[in-house]
PDB file of N, CA and C in Angstrom:
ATOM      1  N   UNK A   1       0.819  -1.189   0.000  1.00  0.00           N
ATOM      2  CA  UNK A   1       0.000   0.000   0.000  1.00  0.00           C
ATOM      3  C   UNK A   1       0.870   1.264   0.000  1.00  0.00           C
ATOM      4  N   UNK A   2       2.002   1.172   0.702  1.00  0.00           N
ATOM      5  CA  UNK A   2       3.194   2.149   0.436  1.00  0.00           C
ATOM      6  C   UNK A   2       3.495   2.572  -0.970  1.00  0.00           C
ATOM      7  N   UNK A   3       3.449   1.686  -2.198  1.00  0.00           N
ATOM      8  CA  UNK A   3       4.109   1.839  -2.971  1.00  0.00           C
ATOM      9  C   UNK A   3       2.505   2.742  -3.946  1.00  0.00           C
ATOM     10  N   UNK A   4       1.646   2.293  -3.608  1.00  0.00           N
ATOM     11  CA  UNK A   4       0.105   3.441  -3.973  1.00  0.00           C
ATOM     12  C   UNK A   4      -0.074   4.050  -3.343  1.00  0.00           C
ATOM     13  N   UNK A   5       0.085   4.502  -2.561  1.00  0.00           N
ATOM     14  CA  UNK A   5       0.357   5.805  -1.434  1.00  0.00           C
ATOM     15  C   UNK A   5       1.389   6.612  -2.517  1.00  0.00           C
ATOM     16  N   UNK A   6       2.994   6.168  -2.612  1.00  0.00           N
ATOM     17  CA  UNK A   6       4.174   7.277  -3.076  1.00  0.00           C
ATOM     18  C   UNK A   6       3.539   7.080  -4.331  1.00  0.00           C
ATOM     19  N   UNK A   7       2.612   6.918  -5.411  1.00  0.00           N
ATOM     20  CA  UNK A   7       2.617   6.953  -6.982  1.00  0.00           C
ATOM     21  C   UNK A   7       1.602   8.033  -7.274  1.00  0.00           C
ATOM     22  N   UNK A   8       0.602   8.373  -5.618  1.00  0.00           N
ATOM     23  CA  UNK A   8      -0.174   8.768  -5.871  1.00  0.00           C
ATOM     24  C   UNK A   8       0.273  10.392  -5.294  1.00  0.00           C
ATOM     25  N   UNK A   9       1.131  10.231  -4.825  1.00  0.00           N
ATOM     26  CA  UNK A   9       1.648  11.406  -4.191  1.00  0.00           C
ATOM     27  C   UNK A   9       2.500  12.227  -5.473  1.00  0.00           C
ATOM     28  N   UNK A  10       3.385  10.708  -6.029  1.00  0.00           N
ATOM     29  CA  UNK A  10       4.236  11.865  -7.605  1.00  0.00           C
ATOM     30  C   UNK A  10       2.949  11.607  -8.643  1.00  0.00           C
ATOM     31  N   UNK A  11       2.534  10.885  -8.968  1.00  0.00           N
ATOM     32  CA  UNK A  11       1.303  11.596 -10.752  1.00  0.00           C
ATOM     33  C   UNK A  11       0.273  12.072 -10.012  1.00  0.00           C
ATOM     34  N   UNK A  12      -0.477  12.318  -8.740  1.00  0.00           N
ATOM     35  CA  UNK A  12      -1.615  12.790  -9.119  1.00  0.00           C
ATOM     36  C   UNK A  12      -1.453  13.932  -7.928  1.00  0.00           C
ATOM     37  N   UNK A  13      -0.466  14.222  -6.719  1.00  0.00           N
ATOM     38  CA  UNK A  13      -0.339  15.377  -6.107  1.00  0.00           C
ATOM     39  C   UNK A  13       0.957  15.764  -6.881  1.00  0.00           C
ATOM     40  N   UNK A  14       1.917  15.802  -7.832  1.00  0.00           N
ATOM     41  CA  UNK A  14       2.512  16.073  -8.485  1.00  0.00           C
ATOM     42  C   UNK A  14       4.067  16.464  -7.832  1.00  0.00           C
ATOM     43  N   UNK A  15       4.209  15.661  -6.674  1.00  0.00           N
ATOM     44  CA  UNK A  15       5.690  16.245  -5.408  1.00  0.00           C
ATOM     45  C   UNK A  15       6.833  15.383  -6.329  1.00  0.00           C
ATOM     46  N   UNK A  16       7.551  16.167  -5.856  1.00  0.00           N
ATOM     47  CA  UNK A  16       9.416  15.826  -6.462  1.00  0.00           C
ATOM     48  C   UNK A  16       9.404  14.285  -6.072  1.00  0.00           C
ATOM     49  N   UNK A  17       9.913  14.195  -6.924  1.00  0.00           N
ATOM     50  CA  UNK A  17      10.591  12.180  -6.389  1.00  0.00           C
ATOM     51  C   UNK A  17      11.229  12.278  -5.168  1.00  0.00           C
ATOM     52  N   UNK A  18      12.002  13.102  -4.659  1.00  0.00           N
ATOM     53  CA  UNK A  18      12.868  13.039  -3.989  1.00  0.00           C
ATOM     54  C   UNK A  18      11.844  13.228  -2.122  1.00  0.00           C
ATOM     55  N   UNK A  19      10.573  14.213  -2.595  1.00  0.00           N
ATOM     56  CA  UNK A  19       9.773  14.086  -1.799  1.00  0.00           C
ATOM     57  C   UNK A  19       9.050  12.707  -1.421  1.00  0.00           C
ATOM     58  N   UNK A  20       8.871  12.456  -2.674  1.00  0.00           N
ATOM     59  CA  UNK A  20       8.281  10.960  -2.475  1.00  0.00           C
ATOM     60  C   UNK A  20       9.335  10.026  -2.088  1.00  0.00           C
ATOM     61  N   UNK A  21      10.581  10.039  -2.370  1.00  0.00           N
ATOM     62  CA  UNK A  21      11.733   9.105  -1.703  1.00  0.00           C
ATOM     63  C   UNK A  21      11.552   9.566   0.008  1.00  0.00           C
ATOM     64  N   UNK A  22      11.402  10.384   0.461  1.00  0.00           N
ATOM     65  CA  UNK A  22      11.578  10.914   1.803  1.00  0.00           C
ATOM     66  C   UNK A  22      10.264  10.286   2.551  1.00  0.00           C
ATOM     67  N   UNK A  23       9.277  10.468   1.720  1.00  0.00           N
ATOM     68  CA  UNK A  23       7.884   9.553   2.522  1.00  0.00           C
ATOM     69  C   UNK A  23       7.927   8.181   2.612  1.00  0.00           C
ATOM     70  N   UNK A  24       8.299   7.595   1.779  1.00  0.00           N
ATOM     71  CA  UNK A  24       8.561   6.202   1.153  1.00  0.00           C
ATOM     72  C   UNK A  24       9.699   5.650   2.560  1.00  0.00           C
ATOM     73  N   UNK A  25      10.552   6.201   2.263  1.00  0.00           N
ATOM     74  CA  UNK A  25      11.736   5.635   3.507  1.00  0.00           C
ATOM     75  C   UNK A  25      11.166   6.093   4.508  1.00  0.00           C
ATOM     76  N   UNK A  26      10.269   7.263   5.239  1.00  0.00           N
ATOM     77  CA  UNK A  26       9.858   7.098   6.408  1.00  0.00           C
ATOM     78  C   UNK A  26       8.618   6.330   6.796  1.00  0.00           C
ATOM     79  N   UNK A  27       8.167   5.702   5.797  1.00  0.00           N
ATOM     80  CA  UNK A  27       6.708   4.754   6.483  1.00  0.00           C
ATOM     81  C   UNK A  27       7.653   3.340   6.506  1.00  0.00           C
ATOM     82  N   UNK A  28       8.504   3.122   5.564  1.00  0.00           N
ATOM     83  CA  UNK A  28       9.305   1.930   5.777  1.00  0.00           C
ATOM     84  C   UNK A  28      10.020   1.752   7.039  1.00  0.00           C
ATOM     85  N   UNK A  29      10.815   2.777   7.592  1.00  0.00           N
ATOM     86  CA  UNK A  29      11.266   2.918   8.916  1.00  0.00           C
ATOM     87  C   UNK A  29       9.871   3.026   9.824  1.00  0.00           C
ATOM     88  N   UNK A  30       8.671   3.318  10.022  1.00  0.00           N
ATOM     89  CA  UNK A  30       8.039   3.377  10.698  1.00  0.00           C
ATOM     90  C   UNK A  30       7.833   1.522  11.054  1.00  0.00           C
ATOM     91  N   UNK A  31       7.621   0.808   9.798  1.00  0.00           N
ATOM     92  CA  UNK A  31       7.123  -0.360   9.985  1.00  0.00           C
ATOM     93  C   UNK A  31       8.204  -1.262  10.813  1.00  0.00           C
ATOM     94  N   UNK A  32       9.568  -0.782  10.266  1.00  0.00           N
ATOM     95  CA  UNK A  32      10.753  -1.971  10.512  1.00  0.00           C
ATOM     96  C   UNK A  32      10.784  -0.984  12.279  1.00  0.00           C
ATOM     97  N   UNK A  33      10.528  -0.183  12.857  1.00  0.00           N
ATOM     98  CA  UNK A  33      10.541   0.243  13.914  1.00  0.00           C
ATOM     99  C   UNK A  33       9.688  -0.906  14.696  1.00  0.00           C
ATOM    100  N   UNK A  34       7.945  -1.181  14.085  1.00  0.00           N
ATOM    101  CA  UNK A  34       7.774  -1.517  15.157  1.00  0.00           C
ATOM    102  C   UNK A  34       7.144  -3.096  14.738  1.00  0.00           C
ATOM    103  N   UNK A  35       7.948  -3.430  13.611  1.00  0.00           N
ATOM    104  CA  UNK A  35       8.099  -4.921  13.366  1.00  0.00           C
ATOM    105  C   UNK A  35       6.661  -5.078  12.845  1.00  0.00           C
ATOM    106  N   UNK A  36       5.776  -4.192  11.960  1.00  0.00           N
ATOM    107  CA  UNK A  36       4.316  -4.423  11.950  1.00  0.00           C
ATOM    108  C   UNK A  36       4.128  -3.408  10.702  1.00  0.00           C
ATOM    109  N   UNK A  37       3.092  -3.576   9.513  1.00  0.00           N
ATOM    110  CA  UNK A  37       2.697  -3.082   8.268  1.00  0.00           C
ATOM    111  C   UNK A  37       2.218  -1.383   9.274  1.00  0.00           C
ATOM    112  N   UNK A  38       2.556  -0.442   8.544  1.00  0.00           N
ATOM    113  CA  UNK A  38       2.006   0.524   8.883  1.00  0.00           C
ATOM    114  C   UNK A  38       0.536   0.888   8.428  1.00  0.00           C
ATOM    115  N   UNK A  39      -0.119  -0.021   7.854  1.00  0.00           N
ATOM    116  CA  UNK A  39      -1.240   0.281   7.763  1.00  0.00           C
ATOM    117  C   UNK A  39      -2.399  -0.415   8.682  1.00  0.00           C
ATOM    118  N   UNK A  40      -1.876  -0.886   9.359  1.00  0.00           N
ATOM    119  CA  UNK A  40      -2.315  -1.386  10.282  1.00  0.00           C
ATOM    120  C   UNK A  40      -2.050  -0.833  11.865  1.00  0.00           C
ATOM    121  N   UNK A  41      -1.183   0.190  11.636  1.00  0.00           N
ATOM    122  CA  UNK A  41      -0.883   1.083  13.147  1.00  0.00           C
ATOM    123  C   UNK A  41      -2.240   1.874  13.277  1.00  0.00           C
ATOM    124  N   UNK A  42      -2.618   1.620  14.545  1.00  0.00           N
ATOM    125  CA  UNK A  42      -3.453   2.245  15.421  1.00  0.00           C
ATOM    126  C   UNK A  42      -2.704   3.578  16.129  1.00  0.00           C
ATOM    127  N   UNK A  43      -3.198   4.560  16.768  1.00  0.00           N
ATOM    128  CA  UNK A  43      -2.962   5.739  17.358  1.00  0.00           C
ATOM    129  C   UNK A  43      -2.101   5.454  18.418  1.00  0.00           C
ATOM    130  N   UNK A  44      -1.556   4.339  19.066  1.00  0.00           N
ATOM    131  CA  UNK A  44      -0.463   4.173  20.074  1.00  0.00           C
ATOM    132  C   UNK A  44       0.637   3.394  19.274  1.00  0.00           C
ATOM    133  N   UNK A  45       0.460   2.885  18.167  1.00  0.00           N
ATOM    134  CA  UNK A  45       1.851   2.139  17.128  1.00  0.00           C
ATOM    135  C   UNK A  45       1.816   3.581  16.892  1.00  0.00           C
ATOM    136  N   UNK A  46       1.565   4.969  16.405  1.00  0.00           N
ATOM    137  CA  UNK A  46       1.876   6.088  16.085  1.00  0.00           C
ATOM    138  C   UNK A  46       2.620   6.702  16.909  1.00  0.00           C
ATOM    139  N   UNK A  47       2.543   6.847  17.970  1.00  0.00           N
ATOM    140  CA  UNK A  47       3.198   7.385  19.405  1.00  0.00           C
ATOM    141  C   UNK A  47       4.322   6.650  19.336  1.00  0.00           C
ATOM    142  N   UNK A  48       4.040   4.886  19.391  1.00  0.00           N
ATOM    143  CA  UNK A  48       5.281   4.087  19.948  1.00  0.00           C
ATOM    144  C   UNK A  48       6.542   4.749  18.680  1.00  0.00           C
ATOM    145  N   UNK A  49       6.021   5.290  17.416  1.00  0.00           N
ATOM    146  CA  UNK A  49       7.045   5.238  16.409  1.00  0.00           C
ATOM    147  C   UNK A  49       8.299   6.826  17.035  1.00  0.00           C
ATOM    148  N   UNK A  50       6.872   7.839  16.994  1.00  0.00           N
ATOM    149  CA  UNK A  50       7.977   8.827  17.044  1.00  0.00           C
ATOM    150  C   UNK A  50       8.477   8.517  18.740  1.00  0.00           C
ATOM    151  N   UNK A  51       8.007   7.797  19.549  1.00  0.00           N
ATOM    152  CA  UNK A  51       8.803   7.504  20.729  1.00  0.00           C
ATOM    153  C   UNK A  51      10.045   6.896  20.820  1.00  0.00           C
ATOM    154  N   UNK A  52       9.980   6.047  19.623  1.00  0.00           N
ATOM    155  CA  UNK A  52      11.219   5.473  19.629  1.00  0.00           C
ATOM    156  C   UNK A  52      12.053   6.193  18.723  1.00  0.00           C
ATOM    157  N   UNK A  53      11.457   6.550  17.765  1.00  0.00           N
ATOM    158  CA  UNK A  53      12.709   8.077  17.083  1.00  0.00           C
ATOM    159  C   UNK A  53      13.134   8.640  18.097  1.00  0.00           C
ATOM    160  N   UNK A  54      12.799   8.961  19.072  1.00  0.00           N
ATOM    161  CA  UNK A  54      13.564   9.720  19.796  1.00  0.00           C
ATOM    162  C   UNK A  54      14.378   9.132  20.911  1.00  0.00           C
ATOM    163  N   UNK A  55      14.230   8.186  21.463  1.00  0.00           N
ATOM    164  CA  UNK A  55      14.597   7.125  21.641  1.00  0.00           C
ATOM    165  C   UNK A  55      16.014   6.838  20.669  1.00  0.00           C
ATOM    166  N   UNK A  56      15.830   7.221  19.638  1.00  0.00           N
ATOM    167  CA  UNK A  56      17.487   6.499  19.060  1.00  0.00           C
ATOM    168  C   UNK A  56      17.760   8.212  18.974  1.00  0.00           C
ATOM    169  N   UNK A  57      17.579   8.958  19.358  1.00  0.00           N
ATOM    170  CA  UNK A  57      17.786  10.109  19.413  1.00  0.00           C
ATOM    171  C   UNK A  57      18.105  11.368  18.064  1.00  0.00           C
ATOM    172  N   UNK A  58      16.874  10.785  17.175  1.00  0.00           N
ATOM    173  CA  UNK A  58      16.738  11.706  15.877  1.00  0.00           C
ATOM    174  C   UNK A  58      16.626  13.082  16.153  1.00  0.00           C
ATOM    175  N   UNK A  59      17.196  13.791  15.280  1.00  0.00           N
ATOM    176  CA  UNK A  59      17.066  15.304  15.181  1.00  0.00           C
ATOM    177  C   UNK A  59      15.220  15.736  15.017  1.00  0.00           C
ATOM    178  N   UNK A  60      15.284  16.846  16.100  1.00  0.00           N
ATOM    179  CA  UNK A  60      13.731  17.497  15.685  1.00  0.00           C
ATOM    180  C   UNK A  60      12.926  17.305  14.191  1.00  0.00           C
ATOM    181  N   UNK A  61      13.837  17.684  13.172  1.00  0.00           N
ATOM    182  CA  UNK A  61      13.479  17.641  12.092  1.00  0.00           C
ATOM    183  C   UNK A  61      12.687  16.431  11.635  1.00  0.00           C
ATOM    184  N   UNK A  62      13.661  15.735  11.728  1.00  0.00           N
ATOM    185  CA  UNK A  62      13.483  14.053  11.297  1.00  0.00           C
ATOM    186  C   UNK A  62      11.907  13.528  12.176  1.00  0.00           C
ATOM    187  N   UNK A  63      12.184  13.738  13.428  1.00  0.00           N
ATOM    188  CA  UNK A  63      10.951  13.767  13.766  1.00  0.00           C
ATOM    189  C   UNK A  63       9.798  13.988  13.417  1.00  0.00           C
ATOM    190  N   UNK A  64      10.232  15.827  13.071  1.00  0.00           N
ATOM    191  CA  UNK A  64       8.129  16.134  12.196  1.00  0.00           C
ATOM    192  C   UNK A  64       8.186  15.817  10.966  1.00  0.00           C
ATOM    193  N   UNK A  65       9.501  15.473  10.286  1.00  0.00           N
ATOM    194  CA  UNK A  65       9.076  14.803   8.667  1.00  0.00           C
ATOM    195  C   UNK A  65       8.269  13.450   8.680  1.00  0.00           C
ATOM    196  N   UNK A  66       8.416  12.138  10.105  1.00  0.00           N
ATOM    197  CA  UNK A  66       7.843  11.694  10.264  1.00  0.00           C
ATOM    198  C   UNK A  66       6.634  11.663  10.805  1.00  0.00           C
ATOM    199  N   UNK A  67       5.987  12.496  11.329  1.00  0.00           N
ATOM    200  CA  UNK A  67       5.044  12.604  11.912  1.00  0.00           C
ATOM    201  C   UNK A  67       3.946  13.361  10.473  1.00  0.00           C
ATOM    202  N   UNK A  68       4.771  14.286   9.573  1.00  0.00           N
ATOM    203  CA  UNK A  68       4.025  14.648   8.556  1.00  0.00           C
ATOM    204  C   UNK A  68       3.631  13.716   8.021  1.00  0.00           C
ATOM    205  N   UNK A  69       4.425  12.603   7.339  1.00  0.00           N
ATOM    206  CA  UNK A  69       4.416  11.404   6.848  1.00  0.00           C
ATOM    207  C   UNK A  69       3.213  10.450   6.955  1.00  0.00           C
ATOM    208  N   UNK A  70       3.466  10.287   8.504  1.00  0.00           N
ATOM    209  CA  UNK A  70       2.524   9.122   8.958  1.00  0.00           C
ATOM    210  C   UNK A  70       0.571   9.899   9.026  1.00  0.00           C
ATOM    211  N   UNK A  71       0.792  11.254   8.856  1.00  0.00           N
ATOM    212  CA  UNK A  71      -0.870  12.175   8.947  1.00  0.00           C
ATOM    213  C   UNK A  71      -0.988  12.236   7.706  1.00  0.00           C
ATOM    214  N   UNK A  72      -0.244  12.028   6.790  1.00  0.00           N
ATOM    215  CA  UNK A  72      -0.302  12.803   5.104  1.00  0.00           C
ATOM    216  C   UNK A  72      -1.007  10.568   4.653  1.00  0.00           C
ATOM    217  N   UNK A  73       0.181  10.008   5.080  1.00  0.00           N
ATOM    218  CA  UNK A  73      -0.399   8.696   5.003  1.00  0.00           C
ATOM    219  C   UNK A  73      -1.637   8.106   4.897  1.00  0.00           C
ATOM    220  N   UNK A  74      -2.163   8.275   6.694  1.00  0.00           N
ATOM    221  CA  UNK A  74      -3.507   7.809   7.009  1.00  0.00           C
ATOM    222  C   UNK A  74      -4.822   8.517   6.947  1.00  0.00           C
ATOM    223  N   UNK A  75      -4.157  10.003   6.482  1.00  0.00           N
ATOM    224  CA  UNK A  75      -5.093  10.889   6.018  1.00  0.00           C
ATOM    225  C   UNK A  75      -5.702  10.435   3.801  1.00  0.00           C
ATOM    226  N   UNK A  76      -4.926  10.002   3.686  1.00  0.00           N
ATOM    227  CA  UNK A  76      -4.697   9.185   1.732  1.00  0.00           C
ATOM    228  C   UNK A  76      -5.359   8.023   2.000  1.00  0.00           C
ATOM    229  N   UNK A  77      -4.695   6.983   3.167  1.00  0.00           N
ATOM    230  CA  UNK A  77      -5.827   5.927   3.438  1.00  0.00           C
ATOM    231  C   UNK A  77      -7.107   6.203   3.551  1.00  0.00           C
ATOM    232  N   UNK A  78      -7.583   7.049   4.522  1.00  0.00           N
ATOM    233  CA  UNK A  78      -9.042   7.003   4.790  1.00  0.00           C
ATOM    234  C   UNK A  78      -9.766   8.273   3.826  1.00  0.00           C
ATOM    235  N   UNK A  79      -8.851   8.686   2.862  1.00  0.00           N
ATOM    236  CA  UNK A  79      -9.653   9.277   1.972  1.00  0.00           C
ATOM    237  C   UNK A  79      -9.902   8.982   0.833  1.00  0.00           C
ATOM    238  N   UNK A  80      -9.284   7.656   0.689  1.00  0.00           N
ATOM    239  CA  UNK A  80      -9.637   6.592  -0.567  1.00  0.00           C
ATOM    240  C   UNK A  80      -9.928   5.359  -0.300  1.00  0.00           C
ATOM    241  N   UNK A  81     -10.399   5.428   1.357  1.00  0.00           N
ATOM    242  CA  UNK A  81     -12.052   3.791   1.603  1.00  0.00           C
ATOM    243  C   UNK A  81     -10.856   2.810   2.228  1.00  0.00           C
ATOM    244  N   UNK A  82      -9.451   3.198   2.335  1.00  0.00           N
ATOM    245  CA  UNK A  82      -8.705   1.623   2.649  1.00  0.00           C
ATOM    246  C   UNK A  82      -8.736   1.720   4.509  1.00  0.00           C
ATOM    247  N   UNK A  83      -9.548   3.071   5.038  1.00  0.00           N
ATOM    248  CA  UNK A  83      -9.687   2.970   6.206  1.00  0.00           C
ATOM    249  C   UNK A  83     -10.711   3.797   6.444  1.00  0.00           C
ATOM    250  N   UNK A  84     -11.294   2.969   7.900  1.00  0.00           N
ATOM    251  CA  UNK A  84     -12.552   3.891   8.203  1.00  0.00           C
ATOM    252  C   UNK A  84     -11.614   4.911   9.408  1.00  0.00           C
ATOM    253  N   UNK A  85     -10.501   5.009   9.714  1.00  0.00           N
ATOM    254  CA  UNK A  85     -10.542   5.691  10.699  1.00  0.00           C
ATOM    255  C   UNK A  85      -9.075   6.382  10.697  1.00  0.00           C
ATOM    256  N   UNK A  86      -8.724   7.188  11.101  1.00  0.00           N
ATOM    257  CA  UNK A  86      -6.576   8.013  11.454  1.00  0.00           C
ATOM    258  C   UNK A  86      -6.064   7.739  12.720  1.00  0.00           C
ATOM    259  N   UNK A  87      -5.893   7.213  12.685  1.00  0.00           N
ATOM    260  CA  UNK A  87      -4.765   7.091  14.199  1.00  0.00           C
ATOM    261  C   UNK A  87      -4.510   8.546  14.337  1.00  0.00           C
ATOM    262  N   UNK A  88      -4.142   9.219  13.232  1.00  0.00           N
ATOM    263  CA  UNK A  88      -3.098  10.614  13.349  1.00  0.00           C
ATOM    264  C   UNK A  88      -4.046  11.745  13.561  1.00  0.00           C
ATOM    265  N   UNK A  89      -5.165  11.211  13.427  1.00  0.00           N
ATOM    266  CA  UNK A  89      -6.205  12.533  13.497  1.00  0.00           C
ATOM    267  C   UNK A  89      -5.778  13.278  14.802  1.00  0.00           C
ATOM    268  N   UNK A  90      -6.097  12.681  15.648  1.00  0.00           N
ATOM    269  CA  UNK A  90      -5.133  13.616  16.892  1.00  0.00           C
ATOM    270  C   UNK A  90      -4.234  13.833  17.173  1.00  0.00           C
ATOM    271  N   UNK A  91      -3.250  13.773  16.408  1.00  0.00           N
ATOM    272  CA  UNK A  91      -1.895  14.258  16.308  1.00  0.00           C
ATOM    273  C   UNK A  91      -1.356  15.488  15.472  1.00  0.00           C
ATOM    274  N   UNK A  92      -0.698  16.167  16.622  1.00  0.00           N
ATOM    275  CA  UNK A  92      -0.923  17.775  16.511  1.00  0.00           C
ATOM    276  C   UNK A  92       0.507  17.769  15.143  1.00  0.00           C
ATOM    277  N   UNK A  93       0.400  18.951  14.437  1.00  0.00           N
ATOM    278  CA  UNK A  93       1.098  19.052  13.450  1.00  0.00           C
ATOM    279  C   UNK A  93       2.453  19.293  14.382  1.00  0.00           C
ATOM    280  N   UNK A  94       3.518  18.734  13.393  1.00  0.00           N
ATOM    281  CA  UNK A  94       4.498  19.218  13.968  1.00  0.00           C
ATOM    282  C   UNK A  94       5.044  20.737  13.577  1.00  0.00           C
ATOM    283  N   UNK A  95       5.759  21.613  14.652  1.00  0.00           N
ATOM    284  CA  UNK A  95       6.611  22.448  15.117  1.00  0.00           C
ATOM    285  C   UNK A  95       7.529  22.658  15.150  1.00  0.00           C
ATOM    286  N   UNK A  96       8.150  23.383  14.242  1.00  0.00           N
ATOM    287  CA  UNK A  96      10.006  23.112  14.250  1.00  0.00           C
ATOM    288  C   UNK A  96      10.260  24.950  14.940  1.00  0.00           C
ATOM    289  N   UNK A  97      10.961  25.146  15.543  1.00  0.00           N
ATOM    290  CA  UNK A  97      11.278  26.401  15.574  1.00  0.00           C
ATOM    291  C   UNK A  97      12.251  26.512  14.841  1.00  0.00           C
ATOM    292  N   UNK A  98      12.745  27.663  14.355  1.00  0.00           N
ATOM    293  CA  UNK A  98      12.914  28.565  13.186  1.00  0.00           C
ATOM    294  C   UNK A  98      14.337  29.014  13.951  1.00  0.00           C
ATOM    295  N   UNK A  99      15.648  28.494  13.727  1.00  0.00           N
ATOM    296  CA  UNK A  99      16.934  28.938  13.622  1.00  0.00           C
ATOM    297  C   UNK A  99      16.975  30.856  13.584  1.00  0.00           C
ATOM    298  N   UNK A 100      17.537  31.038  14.913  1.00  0.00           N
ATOM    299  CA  UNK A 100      18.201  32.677  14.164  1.00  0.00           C
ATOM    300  C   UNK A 100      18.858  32.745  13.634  1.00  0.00           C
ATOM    301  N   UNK A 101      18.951  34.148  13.019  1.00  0.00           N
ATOM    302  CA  UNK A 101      19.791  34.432  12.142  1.00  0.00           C
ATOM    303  C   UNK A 101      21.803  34.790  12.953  1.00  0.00           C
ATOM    304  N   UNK A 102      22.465  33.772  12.309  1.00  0.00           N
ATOM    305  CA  UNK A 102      23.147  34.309  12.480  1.00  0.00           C
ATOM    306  C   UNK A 102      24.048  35.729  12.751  1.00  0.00           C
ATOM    307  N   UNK A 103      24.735  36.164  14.062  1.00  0.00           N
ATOM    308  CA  UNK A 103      24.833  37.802  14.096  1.00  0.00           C
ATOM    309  C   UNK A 103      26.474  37.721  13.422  1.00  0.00           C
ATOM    310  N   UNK A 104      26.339  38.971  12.864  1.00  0.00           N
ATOM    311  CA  UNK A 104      27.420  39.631  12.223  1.00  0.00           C
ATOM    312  C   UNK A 104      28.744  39.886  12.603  1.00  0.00           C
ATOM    313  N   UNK A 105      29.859  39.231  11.975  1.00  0.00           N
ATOM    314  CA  UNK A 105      31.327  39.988  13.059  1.00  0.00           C
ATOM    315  C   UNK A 105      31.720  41.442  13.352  1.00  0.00           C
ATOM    316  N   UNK A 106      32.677  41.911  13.795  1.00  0.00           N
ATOM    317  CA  UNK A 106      32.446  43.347  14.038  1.00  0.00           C
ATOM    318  C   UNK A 106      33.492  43.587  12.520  1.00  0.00           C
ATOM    319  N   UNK A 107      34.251  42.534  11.841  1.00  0.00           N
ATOM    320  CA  UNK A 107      34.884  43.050  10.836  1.00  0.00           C
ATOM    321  C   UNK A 107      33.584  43.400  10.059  1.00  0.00           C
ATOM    322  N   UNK A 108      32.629  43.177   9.811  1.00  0.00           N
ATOM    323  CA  UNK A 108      31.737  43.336   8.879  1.00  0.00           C
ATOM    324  C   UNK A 108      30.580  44.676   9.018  1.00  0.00           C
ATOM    325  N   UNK A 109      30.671  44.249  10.690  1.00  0.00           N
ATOM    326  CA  UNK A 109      29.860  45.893  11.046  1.00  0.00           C
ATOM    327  C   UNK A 109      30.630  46.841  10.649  1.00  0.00           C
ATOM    328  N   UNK A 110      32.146  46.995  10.839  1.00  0.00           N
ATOM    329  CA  UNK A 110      32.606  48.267  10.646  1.00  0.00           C
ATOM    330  C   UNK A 110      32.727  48.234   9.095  1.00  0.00           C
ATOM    331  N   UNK A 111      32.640  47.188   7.998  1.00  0.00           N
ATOM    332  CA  UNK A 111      32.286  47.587   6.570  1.00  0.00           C
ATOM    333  C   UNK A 111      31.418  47.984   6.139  1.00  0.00           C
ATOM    334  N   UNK A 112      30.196  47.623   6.831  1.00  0.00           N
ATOM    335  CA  UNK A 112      29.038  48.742   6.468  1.00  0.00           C
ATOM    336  C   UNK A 112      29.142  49.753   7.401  1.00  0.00           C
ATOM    337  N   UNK A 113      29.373  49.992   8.212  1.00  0.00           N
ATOM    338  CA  UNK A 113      29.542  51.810   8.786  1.00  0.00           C
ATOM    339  C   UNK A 113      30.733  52.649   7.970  1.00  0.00           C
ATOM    340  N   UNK A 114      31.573  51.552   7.103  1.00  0.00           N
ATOM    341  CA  UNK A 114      32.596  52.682   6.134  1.00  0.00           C
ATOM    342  C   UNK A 114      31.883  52.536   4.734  1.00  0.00           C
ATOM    343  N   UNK A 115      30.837  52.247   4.794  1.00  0.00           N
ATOM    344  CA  UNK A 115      30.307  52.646   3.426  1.00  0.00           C
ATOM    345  C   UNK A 115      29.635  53.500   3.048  1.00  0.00           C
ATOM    346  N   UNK A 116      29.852  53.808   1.759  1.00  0.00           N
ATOM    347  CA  UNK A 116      29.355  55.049   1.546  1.00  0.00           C
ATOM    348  C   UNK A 116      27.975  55.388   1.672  1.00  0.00           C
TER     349      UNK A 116
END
């Protein structure tokens, strides 16, 4: 069902392969996580997954790409009849906070204060 899930994501939502490579390897890691078809995870195989991502101690990121993954998933399942129900429905979008901007050296402040 993975592999009609990613075909339907590149010809008919039209995402980069490379997007679809990124969904594809994270429902596969979801399954080999918890030894069980991901279409068959219920709302606590959802938890147990990103629990154990973190657990092997994945970066934030990696985290909400999976968590997008697994809502973008079971949200495609149950909107084309292969489920009556989302585990992910209650699962809050993920949150990344937003990196500052790096601050400036003072060699560089004093090149814009000598400019014209």
């Amino acid at each position: 069902m993975i592999e009609t899930f990613c075909d339907a994501l590149l010809f008919e939502e039209g995402l980069a392969a490379s997007s679809v490579a990124s969904y594809r390897n994270d429902l596969h890691l979801a399954a080999r996580l918890l030894d069980k078809p991901v279409r068959s995870f219920d709302a606590d195989d959802v938890q147990n997954v990103l629990a154990r991502m973190m657990d092997l101690q994945r970066k934030p990121a990696s985290l909400a790409r999976m968590r997008s993954s697994l809502r973008h998933y079971f949200a495609w399942l149950a909107e084309n009849g292969y489920r009556h129900d989302d585990p992910t429905a209650r699962l809050e979008p993920a949150r990344l906070r937003k990196p500052l901007p790096r601050s400036i050296g003072e060699t560089d402040v004093e090149k814009l204060l000598d400019a014209p």
